[in-house]
N, C-alpha and C. Protein backbone atom coordinates (compact mmCIF):
# COMPACT_ATOMS: atom_id res chain seq x y z
N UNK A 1 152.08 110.80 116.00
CA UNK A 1 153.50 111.11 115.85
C UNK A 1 154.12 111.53 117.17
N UNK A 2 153.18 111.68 118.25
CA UNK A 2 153.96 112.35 119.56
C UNK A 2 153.25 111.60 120.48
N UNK A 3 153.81 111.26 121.47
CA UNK A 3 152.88 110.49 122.35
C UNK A 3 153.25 111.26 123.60
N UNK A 4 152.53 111.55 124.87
CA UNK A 4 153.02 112.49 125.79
C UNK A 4 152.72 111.03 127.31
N UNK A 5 153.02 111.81 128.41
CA UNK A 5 153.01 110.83 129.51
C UNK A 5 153.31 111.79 130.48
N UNK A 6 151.99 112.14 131.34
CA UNK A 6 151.75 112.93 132.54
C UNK A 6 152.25 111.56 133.68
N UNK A 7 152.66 113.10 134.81
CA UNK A 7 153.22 112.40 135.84
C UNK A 7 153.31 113.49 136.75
N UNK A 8 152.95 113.15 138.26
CA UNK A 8 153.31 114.23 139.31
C UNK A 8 152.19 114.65 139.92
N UNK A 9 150.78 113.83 139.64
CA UNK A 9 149.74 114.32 140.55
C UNK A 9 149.53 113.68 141.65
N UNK A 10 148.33 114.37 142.40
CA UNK A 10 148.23 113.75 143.81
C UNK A 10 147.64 114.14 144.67
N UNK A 11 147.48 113.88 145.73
CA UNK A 11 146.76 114.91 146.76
C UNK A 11 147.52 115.70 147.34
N UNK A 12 146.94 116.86 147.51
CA UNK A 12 147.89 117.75 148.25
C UNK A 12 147.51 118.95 149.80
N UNK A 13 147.73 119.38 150.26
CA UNK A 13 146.76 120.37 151.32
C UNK A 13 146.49 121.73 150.61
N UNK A 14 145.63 122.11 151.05
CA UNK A 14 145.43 124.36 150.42
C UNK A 14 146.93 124.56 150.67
N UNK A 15 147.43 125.46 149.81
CA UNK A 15 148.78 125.91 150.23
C UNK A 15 149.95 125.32 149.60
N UNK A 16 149.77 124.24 149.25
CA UNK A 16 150.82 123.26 149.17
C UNK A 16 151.24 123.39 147.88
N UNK A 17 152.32 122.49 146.96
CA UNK A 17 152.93 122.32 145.98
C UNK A 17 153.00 121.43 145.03
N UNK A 18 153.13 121.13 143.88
CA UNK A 18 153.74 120.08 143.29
C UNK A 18 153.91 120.36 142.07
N UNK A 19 155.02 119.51 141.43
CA UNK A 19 155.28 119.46 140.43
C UNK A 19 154.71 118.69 139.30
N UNK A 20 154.03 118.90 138.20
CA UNK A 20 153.89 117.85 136.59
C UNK A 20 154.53 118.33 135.88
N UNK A 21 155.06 116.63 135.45
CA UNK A 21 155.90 116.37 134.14
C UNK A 21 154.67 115.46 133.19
N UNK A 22 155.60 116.16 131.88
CA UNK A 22 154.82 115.39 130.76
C UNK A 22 156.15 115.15 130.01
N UNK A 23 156.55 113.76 130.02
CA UNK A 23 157.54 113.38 128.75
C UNK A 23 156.75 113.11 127.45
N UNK A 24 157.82 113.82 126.68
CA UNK A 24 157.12 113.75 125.21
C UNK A 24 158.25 112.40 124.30
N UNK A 25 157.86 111.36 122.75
CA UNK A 25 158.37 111.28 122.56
C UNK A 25 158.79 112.26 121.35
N UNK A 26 159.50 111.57 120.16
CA UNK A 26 159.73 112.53 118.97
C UNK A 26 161.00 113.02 119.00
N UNK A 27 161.88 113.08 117.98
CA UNK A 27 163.25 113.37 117.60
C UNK A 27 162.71 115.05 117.07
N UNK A 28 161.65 115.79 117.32
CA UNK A 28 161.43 117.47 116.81
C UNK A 28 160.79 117.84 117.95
N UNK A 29 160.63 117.28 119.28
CA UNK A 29 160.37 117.98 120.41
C UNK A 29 160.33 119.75 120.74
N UNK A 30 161.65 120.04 120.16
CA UNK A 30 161.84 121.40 120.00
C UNK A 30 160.79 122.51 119.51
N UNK A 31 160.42 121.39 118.33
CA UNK A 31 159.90 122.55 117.26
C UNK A 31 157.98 122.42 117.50
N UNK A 32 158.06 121.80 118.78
CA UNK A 32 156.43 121.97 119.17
C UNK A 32 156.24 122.66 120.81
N UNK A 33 155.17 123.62 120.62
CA UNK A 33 154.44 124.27 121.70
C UNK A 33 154.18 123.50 122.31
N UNK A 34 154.03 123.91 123.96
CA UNK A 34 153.71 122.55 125.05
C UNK A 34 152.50 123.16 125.70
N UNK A 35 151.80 122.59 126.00
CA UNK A 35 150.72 123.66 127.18
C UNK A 35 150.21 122.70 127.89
N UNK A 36 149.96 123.30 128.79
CA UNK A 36 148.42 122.56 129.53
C UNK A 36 147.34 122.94 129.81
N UNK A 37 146.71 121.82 130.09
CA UNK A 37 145.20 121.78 129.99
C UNK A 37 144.79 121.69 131.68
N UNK A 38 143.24 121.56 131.61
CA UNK A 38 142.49 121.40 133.15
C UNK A 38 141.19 121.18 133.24
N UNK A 39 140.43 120.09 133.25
CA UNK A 39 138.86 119.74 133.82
C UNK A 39 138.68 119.65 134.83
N UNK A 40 138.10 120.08 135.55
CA UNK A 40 137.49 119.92 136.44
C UNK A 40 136.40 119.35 136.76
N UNK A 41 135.40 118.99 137.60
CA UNK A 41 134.63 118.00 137.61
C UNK A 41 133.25 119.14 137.23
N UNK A 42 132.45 119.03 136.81
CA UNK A 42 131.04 119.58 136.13
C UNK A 42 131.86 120.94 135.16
N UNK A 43 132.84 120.79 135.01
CA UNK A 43 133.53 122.25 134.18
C UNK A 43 133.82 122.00 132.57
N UNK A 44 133.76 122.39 131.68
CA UNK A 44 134.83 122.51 130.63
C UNK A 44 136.27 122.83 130.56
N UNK A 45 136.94 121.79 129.83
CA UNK A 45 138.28 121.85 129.64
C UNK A 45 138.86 123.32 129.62
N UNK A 46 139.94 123.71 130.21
CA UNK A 46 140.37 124.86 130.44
C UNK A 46 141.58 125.29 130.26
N UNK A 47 142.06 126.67 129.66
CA UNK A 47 143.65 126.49 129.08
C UNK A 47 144.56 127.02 130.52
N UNK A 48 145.87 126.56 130.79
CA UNK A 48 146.31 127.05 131.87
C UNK A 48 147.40 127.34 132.13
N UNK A 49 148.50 127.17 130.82
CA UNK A 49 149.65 127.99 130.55
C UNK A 49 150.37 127.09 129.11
N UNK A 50 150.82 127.35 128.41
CA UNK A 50 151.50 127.47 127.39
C UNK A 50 153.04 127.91 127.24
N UNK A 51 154.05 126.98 126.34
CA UNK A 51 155.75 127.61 126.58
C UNK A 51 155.94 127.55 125.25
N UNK A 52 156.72 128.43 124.60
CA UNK A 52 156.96 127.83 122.87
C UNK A 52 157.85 126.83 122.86
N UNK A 53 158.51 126.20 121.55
CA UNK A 53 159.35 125.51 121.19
C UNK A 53 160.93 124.94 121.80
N UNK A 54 161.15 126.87 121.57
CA UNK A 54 162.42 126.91 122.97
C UNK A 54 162.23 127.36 124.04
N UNK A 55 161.67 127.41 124.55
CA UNK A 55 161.21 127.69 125.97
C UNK A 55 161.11 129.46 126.39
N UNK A 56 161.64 129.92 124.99
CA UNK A 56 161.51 131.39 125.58
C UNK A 56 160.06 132.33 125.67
N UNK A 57 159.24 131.37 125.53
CA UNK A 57 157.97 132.13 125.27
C UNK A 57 156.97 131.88 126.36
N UNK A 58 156.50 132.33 127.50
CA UNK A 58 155.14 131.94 127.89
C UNK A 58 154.04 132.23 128.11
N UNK A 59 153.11 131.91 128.20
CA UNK A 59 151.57 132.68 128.45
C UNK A 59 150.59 131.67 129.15
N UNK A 60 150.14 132.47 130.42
CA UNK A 60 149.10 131.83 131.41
C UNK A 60 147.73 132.40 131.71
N UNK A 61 146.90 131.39 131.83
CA UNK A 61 145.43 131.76 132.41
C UNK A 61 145.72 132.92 133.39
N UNK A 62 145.27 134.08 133.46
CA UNK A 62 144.83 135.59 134.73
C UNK A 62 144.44 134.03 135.87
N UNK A 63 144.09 133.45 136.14
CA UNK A 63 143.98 132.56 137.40
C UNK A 63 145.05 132.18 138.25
N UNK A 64 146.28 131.49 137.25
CA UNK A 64 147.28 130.78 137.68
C UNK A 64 148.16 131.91 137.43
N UNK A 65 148.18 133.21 137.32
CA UNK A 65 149.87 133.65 137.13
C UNK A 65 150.20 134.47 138.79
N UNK A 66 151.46 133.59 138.93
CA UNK A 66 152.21 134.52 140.16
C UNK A 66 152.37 133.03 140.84
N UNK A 67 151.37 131.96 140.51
CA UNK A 67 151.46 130.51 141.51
C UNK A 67 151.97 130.00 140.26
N UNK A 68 152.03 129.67 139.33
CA UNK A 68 151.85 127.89 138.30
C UNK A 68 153.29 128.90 137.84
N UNK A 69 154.22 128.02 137.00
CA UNK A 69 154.90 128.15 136.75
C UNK A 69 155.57 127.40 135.19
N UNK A 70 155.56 127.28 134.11
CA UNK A 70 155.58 126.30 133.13
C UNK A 70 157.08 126.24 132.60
N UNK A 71 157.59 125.46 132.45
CA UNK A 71 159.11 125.20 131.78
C UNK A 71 159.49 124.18 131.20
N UNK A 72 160.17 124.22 130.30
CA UNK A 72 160.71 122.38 129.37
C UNK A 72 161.95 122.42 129.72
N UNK A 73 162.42 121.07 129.69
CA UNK A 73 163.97 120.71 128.81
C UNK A 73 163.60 120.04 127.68
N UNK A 74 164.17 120.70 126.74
CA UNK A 74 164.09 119.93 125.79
C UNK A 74 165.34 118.53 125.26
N UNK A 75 166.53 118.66 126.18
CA UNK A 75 167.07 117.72 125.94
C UNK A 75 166.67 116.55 126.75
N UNK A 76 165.94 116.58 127.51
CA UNK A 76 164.89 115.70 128.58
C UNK A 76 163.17 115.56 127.42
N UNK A 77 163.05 116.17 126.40
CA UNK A 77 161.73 115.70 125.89
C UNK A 77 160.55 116.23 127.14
N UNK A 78 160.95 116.89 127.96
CA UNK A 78 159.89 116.97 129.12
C UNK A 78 159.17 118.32 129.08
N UNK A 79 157.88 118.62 129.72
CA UNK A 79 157.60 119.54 130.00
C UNK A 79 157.47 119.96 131.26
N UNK A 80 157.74 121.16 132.28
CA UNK A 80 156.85 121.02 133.59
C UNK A 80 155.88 121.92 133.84
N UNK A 81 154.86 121.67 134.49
CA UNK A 81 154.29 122.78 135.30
C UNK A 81 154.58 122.72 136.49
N UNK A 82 154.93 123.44 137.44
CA UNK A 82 155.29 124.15 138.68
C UNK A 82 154.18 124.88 139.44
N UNK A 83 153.42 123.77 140.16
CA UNK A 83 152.26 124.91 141.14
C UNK A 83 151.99 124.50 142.65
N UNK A 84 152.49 126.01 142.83
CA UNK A 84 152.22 126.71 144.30
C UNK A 84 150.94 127.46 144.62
N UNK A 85 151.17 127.40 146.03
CA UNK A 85 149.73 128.15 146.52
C UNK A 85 148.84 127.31 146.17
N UNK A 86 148.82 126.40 146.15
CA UNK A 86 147.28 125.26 145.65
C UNK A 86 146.44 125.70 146.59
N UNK A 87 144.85 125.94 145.39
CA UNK A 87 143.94 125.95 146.19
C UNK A 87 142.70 125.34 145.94
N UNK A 88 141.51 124.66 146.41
CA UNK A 88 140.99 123.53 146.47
C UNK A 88 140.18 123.50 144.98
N UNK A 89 139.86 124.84 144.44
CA UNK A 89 139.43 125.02 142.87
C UNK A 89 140.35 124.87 142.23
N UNK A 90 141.53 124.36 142.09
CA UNK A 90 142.41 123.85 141.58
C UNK A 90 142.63 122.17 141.27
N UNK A 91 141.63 121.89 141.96
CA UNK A 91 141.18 120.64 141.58
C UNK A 91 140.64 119.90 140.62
N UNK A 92 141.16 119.39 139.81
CA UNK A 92 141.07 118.76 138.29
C UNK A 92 142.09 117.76 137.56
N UNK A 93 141.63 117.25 136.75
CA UNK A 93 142.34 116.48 135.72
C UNK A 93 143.35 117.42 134.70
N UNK A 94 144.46 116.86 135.00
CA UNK A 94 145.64 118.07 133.99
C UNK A 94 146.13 117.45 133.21
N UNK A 95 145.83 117.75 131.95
CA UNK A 95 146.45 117.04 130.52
C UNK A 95 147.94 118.33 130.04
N UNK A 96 148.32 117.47 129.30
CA UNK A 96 149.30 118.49 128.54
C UNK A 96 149.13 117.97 126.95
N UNK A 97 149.84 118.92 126.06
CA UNK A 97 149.14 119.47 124.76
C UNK A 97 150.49 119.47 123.96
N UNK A 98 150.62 118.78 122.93
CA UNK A 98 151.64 119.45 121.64
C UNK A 98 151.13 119.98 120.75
N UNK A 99 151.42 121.15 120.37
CA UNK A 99 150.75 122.11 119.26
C UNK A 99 152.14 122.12 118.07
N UNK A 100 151.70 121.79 116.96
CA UNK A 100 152.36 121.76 115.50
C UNK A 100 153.07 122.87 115.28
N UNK A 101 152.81 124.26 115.90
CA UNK A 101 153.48 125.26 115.98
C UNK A 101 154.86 125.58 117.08
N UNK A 102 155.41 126.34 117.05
CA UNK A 102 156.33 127.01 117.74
C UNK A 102 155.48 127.84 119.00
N UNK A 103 154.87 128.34 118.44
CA UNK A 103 154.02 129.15 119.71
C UNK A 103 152.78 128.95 119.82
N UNK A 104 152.16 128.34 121.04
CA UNK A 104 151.33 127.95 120.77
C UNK A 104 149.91 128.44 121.21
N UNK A 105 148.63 127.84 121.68
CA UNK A 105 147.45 128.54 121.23
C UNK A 105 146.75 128.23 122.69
N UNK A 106 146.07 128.94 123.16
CA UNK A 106 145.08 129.03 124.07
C UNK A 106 143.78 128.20 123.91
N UNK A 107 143.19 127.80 122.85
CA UNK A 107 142.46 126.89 122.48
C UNK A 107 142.51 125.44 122.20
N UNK A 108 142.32 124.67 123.17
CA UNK A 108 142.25 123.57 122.82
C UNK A 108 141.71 122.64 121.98
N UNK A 109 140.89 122.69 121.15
CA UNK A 109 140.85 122.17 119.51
C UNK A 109 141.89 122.42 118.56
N UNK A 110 143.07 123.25 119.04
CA UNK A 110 143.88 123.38 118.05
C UNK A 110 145.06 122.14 118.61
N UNK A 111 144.53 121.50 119.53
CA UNK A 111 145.65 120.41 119.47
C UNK A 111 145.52 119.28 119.18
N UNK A 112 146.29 118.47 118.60
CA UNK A 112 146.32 117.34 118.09
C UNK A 112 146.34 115.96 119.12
N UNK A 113 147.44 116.23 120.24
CA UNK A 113 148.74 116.01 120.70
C UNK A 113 148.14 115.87 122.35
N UNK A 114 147.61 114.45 122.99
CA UNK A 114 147.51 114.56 124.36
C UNK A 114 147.69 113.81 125.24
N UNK A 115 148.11 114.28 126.39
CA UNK A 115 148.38 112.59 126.96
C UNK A 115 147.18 112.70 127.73
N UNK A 116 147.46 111.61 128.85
CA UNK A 116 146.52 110.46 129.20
C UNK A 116 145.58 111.40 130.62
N UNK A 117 146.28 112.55 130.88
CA UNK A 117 145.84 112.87 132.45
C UNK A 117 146.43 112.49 133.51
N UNK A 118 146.53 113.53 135.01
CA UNK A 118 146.94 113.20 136.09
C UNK A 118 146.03 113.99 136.99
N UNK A 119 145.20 113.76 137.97
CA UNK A 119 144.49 113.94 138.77
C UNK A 119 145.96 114.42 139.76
N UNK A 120 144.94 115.59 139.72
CA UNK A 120 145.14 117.02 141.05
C UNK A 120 144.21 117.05 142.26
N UNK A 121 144.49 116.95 143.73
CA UNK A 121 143.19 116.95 144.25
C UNK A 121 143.85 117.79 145.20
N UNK A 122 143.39 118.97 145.75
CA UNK A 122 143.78 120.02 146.65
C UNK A 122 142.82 119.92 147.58
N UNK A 123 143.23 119.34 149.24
CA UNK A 123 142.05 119.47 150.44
C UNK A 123 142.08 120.64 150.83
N UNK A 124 140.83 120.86 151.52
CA UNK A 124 141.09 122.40 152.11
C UNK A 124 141.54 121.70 153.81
């Protein structure tokens, strides 16, 4: 029922920036939690910030808070993450997540909802 579509990865230097988008489709965009995800290479999937429905809600991994940054439009169907300070353990595959709820969950088995991935690669 939702199909998502990462966009915005890349290589980048220690230090550096960039932005991911995930367009979502669906005419109830609103009424689903957005989050993202993170593998890394020999790691398990990892949670790394979460926004509710209307955007007034958020919650991030103790790793990423003060750098990553998470926000939607919802009249854009989009989600973003926003990350600064990249640093080379930041390096991974970043999915994003629709959760059936309004607020959503730190655990990734509770999502249904994923797109395809965008490779992050931070040089030192």
């Amino acid at each position: 029922q939702v199909q998502l579509v990462e966009s915005g990865g890349g290589l980048v230097q220690a230090g550096g920036s960039l932005r991911l988008s995930c367009a979502a489709s669906g005419r109830t965009f609103s009424s689903y939690a957005m989050s993202w995800f993170r593998q890394a290479p020999g790691k398990e999937r990892e949670f790394v910030a979460t926004i509710s429905g209307s955007g007034g809600s958020t919650y991030y991994a103790d790793f990423v808070k003060g750098r990553f940054t998470i926000s939607r439009d919802n009249a854009k169907n989009t989600v973003y993450l926003q990350m600064n300070s990249l640093k080379p353990e930041d390096t991974a595959v970043y999915y994003c997540a629709a959760s059936g709820r309004v607020f959503g969950s730190t655990r990734g088995s509770e999502y249904d909802y994923w797109g395809q991935g965008t490779q992050v690669t931070v040089s030192s």
